[in-house]
N, C-alpha and C. Protein backbone atom coordinates (compact mmCIF):
# COMPACT_ATOMS: atom_id res chain seq x y z
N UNK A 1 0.84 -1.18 0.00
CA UNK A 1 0.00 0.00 0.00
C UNK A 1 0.89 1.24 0.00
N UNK A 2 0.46 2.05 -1.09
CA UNK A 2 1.83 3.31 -1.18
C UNK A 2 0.97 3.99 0.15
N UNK A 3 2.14 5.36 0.51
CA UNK A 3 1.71 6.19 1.95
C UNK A 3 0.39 7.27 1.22
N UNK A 4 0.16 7.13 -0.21
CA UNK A 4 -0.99 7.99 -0.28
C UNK A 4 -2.49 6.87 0.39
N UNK A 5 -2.31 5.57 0.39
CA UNK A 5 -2.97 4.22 0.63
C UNK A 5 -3.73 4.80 1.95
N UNK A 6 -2.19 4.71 2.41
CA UNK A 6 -2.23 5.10 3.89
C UNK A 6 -2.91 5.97 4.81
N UNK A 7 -2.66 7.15 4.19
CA UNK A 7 -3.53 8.43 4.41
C UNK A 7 -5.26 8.26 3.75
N UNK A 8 -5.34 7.68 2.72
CA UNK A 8 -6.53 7.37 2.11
C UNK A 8 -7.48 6.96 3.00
N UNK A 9 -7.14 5.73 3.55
CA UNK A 9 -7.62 4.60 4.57
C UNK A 9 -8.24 5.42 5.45
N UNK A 10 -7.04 6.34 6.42
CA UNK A 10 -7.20 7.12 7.37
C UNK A 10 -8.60 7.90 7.52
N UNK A 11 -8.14 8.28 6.67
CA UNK A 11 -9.20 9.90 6.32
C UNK A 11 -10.81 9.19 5.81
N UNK A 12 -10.23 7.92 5.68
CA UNK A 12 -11.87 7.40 4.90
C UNK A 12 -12.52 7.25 6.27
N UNK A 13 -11.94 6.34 7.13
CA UNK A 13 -12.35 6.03 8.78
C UNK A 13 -12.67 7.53 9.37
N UNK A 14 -12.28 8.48 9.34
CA UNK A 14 -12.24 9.61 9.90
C UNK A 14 -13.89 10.01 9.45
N UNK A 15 -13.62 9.94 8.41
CA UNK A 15 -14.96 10.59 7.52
C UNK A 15 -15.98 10.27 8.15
N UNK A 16 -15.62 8.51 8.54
CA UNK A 16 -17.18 7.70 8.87
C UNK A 16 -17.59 8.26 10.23
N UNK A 17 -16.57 8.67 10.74
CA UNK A 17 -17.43 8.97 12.26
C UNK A 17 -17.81 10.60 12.14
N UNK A 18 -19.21 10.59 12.51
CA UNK A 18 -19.54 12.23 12.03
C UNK A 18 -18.90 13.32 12.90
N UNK A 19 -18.61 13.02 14.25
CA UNK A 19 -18.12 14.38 15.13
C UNK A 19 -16.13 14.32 13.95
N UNK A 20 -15.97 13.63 13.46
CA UNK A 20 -14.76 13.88 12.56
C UNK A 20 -15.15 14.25 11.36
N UNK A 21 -15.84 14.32 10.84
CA UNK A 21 -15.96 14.06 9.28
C UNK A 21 -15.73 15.66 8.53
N UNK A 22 -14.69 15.65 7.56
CA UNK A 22 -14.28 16.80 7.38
C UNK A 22 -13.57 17.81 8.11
N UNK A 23 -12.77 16.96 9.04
CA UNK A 23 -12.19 17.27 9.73
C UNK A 23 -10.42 17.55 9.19
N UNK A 24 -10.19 18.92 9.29
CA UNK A 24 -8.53 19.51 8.68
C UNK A 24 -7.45 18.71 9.37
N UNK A 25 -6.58 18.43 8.51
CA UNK A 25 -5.66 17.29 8.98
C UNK A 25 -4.77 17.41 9.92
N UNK A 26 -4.58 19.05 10.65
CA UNK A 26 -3.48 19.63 11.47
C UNK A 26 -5.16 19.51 12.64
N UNK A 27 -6.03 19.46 12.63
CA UNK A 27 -6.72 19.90 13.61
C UNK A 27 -6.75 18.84 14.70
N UNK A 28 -6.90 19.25 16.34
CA UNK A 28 -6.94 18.38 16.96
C UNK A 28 -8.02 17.42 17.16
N UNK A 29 -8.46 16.31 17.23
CA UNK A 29 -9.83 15.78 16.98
C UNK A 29 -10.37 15.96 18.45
N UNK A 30 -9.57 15.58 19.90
CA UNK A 30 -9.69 15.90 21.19
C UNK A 30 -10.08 17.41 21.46
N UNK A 31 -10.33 18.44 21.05
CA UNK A 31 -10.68 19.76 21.31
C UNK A 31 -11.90 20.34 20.04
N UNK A 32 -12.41 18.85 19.64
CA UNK A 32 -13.73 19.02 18.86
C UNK A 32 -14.98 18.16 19.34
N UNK A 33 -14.51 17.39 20.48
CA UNK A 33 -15.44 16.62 20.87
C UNK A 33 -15.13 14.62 21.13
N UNK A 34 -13.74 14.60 20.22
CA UNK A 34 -13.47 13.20 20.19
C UNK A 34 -13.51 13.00 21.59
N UNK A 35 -13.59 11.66 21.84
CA UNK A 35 -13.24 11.08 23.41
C UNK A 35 -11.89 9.42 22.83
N UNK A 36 -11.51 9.03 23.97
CA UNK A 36 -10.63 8.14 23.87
C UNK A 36 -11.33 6.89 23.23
N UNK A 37 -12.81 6.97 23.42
CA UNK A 37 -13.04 5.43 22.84
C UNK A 37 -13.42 5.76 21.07
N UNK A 38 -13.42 7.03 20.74
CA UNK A 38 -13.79 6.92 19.66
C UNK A 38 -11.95 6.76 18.70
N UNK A 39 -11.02 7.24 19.57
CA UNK A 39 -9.19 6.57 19.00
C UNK A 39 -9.23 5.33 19.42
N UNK A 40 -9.71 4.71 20.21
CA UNK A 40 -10.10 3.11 20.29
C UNK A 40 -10.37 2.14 18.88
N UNK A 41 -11.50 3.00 18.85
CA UNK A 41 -12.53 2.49 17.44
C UNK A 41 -11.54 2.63 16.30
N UNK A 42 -11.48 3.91 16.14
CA UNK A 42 -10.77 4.08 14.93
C UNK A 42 -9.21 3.32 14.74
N UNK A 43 -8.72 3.21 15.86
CA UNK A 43 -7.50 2.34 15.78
C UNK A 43 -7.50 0.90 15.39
N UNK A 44 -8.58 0.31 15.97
CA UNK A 44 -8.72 -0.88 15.45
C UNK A 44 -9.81 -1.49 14.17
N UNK A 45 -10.44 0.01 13.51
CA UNK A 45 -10.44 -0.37 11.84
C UNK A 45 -9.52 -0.05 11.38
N UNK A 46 -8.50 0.75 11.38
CA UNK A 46 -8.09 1.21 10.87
C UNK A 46 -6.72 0.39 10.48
N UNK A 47 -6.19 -0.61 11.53
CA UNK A 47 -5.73 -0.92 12.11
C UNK A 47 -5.40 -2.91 10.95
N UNK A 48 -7.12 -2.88 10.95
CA UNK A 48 -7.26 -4.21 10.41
C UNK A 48 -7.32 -4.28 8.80
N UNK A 49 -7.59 -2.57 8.32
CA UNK A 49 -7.79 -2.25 6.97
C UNK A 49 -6.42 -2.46 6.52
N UNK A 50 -5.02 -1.72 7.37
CA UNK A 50 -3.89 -1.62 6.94
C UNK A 50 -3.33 -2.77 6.91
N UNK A 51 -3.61 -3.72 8.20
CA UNK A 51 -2.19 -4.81 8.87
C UNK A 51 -1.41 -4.45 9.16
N UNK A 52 -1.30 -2.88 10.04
CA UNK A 52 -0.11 -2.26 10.56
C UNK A 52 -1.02 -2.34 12.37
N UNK A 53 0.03 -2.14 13.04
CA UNK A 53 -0.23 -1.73 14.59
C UNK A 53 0.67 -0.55 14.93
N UNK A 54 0.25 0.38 15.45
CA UNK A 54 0.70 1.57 16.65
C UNK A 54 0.05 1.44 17.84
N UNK A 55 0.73 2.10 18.75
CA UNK A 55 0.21 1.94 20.21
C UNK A 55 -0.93 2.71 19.99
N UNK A 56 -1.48 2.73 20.85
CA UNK A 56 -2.73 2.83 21.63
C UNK A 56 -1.94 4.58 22.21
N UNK A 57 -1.34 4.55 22.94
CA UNK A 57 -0.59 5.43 23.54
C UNK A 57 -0.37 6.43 22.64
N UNK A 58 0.83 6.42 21.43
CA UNK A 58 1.29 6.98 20.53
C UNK A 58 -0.31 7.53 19.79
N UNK A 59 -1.03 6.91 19.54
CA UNK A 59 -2.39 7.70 18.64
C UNK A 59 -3.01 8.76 19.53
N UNK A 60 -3.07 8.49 20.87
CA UNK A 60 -3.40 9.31 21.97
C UNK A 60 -3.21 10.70 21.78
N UNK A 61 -1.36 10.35 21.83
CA UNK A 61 -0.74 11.76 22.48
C UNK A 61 -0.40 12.38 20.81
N UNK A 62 -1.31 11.52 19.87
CA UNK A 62 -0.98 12.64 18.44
C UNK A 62 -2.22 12.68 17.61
N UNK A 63 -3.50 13.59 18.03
CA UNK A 63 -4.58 13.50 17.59
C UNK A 63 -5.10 14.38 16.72
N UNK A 64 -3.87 14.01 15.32
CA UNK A 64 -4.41 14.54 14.44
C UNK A 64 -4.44 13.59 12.82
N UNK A 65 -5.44 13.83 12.02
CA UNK A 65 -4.92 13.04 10.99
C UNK A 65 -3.60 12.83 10.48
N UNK A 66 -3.12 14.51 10.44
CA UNK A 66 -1.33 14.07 9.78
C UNK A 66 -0.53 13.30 10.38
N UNK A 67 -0.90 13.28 11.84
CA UNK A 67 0.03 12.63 12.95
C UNK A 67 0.35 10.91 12.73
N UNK A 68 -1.37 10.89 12.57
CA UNK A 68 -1.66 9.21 12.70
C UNK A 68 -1.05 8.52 11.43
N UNK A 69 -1.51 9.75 10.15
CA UNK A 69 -0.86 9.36 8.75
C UNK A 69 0.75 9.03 8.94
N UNK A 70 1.83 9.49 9.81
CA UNK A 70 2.78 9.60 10.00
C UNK A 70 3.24 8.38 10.83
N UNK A 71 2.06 8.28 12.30
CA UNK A 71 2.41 6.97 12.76
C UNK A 71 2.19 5.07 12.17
N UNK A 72 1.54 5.77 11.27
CA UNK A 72 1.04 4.05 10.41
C UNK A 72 1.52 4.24 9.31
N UNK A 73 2.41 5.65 8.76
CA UNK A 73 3.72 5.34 7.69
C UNK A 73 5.07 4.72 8.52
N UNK A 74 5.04 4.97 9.81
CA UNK A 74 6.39 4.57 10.58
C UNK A 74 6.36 3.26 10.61
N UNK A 75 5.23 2.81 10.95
CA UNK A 75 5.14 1.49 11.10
C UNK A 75 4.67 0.58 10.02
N UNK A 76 4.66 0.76 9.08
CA UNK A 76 4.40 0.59 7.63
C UNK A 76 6.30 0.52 7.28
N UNK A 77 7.17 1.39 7.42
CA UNK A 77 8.77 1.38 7.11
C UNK A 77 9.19 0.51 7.99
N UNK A 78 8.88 0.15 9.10
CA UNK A 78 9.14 -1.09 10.17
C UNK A 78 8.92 -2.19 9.52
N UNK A 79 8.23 -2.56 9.57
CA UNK A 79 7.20 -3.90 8.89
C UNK A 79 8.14 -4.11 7.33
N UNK A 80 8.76 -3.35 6.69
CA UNK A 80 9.50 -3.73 5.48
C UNK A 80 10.81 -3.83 6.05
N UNK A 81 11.27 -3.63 6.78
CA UNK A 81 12.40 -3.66 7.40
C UNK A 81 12.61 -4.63 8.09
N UNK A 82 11.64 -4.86 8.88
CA UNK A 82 11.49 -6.16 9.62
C UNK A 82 11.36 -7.68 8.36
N UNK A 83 10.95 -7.28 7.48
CA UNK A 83 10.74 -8.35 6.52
C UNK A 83 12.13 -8.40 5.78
N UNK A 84 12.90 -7.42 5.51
CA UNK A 84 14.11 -7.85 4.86
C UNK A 84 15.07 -7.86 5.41
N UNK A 85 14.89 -8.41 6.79
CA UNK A 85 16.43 -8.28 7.60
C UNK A 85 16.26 -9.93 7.82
């Protein structure tokens, strides 16, 4: 999956939940109404769409689309790395 995949995915999950939907990619989702179970939710579609994992923690303390796009490209460059070593 190229990192536009990545971000695609993201932003599609984002969309589906309405207190996100159309939501700017620098914006915080926690100071619009998100709560922790809705980075719950979204972590684990999001999660099963890719076949990547990030903490729980790490999505927390970075609640923004670009962030998350950034943490499931990191771990997306892991996962190939891990495969060719």
């Amino acid at each position: 999956m190229s990192d536009n995949g990545v971000r695609s995915t993201i932003a599609r999950f984002f969309d589906e939940k309405p207190i996100l939907k159309g939501i700017a990619p620098d914006q915080d989702f926690f100071s619009i109404g998100a709560s922790s179970l809705t980075v719950i939710d979204l972590q684990i579609q999001i999660e099963e769409a890719l076949k990547l994992s990030v903490s729980t923690s790490t999505l927390m303390g970075s609640p923004t689309v670009n962030a998350w796009v950034n943490a499931y490209e990191q771990a997306k460059s892991a996962a190939k790395e891990a495969q060719t070593a």
